[in-house]
Protein backbone atom coordinates (compact mmCIF):
# COMPACT_ATOMS: atom_id res chain seq x y z
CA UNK A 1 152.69 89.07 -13.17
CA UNK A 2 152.32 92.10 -14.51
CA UNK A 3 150.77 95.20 -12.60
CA UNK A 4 147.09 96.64 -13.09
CA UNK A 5 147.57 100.17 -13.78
CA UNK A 6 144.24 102.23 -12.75
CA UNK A 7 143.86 105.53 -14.90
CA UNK A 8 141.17 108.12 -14.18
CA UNK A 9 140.77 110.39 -16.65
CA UNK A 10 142.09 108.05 -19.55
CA UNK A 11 140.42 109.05 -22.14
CA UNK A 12 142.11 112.35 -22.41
CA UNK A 13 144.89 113.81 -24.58
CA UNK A 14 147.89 112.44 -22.37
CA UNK A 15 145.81 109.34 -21.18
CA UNK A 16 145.04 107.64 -24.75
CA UNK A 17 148.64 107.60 -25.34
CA UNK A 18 149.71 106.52 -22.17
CA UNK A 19 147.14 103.76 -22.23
CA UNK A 20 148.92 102.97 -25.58
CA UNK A 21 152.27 102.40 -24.09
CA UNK A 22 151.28 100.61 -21.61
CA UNK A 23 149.32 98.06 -22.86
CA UNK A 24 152.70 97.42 -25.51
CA UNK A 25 154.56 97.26 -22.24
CA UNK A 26 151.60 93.82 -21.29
CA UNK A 27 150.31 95.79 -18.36
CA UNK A 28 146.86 95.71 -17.67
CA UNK A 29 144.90 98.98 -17.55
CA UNK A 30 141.15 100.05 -16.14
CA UNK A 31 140.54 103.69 -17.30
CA UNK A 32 137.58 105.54 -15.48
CA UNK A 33 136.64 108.76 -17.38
CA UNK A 34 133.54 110.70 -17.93
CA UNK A 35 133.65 111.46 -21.89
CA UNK A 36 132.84 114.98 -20.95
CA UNK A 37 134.48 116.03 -23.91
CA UNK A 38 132.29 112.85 -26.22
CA UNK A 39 135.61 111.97 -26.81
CA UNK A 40 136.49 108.27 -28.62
CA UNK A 41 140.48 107.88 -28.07
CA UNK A 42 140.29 104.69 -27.04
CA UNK A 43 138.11 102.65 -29.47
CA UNK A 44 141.34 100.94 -30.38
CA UNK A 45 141.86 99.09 -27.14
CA UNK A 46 138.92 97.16 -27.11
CA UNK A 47 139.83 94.25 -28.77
CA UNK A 48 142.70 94.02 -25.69
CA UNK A 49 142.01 91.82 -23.31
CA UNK A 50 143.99 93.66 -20.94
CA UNK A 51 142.13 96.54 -20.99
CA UNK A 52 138.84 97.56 -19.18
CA UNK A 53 136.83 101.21 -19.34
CA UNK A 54 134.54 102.32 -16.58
CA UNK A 55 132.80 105.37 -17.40
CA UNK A 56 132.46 107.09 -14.04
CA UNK A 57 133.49 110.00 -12.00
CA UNK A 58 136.90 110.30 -10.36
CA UNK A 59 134.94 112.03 -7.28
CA UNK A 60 132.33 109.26 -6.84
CA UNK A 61 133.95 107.17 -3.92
CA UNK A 62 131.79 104.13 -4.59
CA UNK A 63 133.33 103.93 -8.23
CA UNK A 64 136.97 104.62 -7.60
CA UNK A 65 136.83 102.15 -4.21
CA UNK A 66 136.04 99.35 -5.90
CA UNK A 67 138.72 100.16 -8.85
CA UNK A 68 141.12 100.89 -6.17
CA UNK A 69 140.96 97.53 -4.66
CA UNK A 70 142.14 95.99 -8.04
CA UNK A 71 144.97 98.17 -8.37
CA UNK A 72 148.69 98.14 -8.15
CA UNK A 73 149.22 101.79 -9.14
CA UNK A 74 147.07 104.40 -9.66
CA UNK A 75 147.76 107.55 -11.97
CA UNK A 76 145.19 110.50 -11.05
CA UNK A 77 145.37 112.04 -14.75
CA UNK A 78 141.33 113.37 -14.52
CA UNK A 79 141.49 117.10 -13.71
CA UNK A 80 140.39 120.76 -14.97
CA UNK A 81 143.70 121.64 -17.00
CA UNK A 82 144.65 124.91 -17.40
CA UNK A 83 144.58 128.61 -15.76
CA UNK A 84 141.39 129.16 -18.52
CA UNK A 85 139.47 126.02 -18.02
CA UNK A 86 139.77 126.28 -14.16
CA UNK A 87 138.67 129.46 -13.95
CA UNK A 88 134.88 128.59 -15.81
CA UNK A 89 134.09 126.99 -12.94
CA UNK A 90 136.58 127.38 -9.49
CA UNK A 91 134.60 124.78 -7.29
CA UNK A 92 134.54 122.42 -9.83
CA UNK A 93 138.07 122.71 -10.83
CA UNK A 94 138.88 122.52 -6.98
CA UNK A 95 136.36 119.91 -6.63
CA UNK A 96 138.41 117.52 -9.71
CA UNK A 97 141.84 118.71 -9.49
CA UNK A 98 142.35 118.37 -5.44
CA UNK A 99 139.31 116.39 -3.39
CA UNK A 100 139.59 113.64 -6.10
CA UNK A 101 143.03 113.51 -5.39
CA UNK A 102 142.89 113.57 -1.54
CA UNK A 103 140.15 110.89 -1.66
CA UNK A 104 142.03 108.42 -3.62
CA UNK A 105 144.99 109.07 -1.24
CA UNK A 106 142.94 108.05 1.50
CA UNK A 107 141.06 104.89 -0.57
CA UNK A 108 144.49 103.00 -1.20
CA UNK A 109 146.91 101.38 0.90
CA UNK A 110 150.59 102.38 1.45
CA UNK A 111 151.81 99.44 -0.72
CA UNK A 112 149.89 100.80 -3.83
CA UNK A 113 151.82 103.33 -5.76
CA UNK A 114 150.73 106.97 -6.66
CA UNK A 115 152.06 108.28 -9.72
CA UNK A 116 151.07 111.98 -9.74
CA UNK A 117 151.28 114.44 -12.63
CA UNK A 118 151.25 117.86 -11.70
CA UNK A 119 153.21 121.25 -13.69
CA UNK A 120 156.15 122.95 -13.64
CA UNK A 121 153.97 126.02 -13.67
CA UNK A 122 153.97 126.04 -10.25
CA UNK A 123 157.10 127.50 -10.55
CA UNK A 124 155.02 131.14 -11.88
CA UNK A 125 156.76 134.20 -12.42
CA UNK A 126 160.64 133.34 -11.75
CA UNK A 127 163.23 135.63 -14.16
CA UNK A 128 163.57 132.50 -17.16
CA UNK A 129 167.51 133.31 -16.08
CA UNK A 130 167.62 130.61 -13.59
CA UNK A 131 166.80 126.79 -13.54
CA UNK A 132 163.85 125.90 -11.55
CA UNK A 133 164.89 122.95 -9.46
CA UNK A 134 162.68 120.96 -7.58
CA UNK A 135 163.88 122.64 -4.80
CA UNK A 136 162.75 125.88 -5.95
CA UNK A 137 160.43 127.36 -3.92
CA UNK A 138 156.87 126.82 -5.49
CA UNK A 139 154.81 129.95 -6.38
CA UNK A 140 151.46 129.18 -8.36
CA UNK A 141 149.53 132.00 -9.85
CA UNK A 142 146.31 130.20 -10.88
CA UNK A 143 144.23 128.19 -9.45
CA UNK A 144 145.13 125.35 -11.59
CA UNK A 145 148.39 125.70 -10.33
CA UNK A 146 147.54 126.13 -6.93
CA UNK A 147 145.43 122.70 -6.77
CA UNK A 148 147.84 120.75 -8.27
CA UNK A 149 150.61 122.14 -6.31
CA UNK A 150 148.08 121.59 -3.18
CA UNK A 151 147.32 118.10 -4.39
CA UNK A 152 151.09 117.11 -4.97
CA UNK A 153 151.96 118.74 -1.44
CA UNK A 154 150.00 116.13 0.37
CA UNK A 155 150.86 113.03 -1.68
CA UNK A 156 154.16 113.67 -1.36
CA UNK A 157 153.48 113.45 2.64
CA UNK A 158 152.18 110.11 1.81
CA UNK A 159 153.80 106.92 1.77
CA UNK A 160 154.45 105.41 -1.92
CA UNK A 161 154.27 108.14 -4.33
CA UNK A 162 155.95 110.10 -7.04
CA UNK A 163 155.35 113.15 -8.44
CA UNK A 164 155.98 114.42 -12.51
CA UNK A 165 156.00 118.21 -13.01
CA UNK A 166 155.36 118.23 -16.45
CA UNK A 167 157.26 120.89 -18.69
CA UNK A 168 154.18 122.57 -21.43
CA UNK A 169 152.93 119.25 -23.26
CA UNK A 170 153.10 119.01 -27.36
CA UNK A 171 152.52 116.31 -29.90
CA UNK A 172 149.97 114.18 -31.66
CA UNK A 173 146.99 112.33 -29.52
CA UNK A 174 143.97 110.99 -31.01
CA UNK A 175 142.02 113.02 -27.84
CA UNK A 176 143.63 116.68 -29.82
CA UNK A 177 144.56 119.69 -27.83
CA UNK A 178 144.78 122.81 -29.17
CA UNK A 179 145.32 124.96 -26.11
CA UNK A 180 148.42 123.66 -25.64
CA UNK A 181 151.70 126.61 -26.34
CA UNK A 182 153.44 124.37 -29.17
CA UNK A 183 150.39 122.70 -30.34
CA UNK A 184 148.35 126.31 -30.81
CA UNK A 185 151.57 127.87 -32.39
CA UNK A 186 152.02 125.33 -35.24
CA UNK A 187 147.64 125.51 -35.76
CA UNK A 188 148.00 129.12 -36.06
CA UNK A 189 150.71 128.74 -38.77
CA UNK A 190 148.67 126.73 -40.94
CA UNK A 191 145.09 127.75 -40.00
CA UNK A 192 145.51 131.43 -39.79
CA UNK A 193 148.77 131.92 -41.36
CA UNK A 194 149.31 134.57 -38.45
CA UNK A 195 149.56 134.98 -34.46
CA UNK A 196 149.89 138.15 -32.45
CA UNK A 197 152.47 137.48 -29.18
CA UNK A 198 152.88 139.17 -26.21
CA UNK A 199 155.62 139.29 -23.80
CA UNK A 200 157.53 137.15 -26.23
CA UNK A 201 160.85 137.03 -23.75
CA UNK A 202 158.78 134.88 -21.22
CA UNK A 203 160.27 131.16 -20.85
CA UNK A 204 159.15 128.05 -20.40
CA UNK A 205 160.02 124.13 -20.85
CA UNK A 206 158.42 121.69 -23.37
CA UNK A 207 158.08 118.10 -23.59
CA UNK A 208 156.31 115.42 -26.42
CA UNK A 209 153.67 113.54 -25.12
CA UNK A 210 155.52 109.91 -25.74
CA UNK A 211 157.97 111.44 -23.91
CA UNK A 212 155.47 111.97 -21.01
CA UNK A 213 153.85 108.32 -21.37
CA UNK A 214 157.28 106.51 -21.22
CA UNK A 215 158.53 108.32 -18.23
CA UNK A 216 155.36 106.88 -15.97
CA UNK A 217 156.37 103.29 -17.01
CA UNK A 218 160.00 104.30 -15.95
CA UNK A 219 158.78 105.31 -12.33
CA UNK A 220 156.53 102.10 -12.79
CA UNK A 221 159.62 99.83 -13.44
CA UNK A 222 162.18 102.16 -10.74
CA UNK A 223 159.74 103.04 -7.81
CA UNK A 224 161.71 102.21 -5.39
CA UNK A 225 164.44 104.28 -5.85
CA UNK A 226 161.62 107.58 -6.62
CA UNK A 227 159.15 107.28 -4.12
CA UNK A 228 158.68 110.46 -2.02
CA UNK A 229 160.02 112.52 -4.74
CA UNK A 230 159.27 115.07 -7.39
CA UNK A 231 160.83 115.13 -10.61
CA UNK A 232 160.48 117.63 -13.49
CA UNK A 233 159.93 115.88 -16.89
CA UNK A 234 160.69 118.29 -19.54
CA UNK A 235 163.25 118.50 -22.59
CA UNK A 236 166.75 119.99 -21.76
CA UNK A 237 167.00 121.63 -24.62
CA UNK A 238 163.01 122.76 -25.35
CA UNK A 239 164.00 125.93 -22.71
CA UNK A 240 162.14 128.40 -24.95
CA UNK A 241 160.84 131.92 -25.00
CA UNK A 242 158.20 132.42 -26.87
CA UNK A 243 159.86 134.42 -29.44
CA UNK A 244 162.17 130.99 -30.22
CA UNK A 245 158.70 128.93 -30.53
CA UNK A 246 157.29 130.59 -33.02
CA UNK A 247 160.51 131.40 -34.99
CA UNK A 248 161.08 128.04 -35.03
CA UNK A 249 158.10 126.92 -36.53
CA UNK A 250 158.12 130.20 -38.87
CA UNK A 251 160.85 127.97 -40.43
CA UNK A 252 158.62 124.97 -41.33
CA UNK A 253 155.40 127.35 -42.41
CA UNK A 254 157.42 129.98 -44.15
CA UNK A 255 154.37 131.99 -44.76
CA UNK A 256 153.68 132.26 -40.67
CA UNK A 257 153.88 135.77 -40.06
CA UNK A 258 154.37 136.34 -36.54
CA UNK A 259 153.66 139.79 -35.25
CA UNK A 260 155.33 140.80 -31.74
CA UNK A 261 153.35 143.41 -29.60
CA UNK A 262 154.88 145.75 -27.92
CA UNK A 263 151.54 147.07 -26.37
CA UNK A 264 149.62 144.76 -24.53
CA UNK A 265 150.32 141.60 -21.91
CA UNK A 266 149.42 137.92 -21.80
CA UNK A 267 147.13 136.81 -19.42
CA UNK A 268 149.74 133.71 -18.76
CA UNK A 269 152.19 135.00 -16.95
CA UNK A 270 154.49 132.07 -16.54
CA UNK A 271 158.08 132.51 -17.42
CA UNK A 272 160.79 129.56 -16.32
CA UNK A 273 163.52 127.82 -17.17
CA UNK A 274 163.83 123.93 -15.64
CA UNK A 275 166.08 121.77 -15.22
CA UNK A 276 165.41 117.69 -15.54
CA UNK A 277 168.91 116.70 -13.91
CA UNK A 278 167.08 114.86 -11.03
CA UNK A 279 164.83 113.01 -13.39
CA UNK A 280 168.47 112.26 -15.45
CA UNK A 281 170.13 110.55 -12.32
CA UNK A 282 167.04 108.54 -12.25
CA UNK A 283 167.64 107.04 -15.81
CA UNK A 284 165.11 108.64 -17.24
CA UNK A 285 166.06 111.29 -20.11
CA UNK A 286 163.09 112.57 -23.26
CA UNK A 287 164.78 111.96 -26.70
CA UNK A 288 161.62 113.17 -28.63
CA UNK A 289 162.74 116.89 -30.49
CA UNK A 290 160.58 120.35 -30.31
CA UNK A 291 161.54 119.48 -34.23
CA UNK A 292 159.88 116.00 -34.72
CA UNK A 293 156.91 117.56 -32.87
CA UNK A 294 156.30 120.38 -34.89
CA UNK A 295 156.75 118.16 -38.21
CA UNK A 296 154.65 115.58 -36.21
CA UNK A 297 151.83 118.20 -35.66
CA UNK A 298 152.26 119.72 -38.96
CA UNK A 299 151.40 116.05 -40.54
CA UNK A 300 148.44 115.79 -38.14
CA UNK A 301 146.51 119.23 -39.03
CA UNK A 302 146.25 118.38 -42.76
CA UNK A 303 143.95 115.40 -41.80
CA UNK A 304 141.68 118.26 -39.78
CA UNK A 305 138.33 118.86 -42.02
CA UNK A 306 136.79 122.31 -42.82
CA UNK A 307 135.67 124.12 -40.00
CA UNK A 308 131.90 124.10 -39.74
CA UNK A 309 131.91 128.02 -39.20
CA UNK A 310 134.54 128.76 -41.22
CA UNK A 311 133.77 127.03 -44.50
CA UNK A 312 137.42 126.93 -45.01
């Protein structure tokens, strides 16, 4: 029999395609998710039987107890994402990103498996000269990366659970990000033709969604030889500054002009290099290119319509 895969915060950009792979893999899946965003990136699951939407709150205990209960794994994806969008509102981005967490930790039973993503940017401000392992010494320096670190700490002093610290995100999703490093770079290059980068030496790892999605049903499939581990999930060779980014994509969008400041810093201060050889031994590798994404994404913004306040 196939598992029942609980998902809160489906509905999101990584969550509609997971939900997509997984129902092609015949597993059963119950997303709970607010719509706070009005989203409507899963209107092509319905007509699956095997899948079932609960619009609720991932903090409301009498919601996610009863989902719990029908559960065989559980995949916490509903959280504040991102240094910006966590600082709007700290107690609600603590509130999401950590109590939801530690509540559904204490709702299941050991024999129900945790599947956690969290970041790699918990690795901050290292020198991009040296792989981050997972044995590298975490050092957050936002609060998103401080609750997920937090929230990752104490499932992985939990029985039954695995942890993904995702490399930067990029690629297609029917719920869109823009925020996103690789997703705003190749926007800017067709939108405004231009983008202004600072500190363009500072590092960091990328991965494509699919990527992401596929490596949950590999810890699905191989728990029990990843339980009580974390694993970084990024692409080997997607160790980029930001100067390589958008040079890269400068050679799809050959009228991208790309100016580098010499005055001025980033508010993002993350700069890393990672390395996925523990995720590797585990069987799992990403075979999705920074290349395919960017033509992927390129493919994707013609379909956008005028803006309403742009006219253009």
């Amino acid at each position: 029999m196939n598992h029942s895969i609980l998902i809160t915060g489906g509905a999101g950009y990584l969550g509609a395609i997971l939900c997509e792979h997984l129902l092609n893999s015949d597993y059963k899946v119950i997303v709970v998710d607010t719509l706070m965003y009005g989203q409507q990136s899963l209107f092509q699951f319905c007509a699956n039987p095997n899948f079932e939407f609960v619009r609720g709150d991932a903090r409301d205990k009498n919601v996610i107890s009863n989902l719990v209960k029908r559960a065989d794994v559980m995949i916490p994806l509903a959280a504040i994402v991102g240094a910006p969008a966590c600082n709007v509102d700290p107690w609600e981005s603590t509130s999401v990103n950590l109590e939801a967490i530690r509540m559904l930790n204490n709702l299941r039973s050991p024999s129900q498996l945790v599947i956690y993503p969290t970041t790699n940017s918990g690795y901050g401000t290292q020198s991009g000269d040296v792989f981050c392992t997972e044995d590298t010494p975490l050092e957050p320096i936002s609060l998103y990366g401080q609750t997920k670190v937090q929230a990752e700490s104490e499932l992985l002093n939990s029985q039954n659970t695995i942890t993904l610290r995702l490399a930067t995100v990029f690629g297609v999703s029917p719920r869109m990000r823009l925020d996103l490093l690789v997703n705003h770079f190749v926007y800017a290059s067709i939108t405004d033709k231009y983008i202004v980068i600072f500190e363009k030496h500072f590092k960091r790892n990328y991965i494509h969604i699919r990527d992401v999605a596929d490596c949950f049903i590999h810890c699905i499939e191989n728990a029990d030889q990843m339980v009580g581990q974390p694993f970084n999930v990024g692409l080997d060779n997607a160790n980029l500054s930001k100067e390589e980014l958008a040079l890269k994509i400068q050679s799809y969008v050959n009228e991208f002009y790309i100016h580098f400041a010499e005055v001025g810093t980033d508010p993002d201060k993350r700069n890393y290099i990672v390395s996925n050889n523990r995720l590797r031994e585990a069987g799992f590798e990403a075979r999705r290119s920074l290349d395919s994404g960017i033509k992927e994404l390129l493919k994707c913004y013609k379909m956008l319509a005028r803006s309403p306040l742009k006219n253009i």
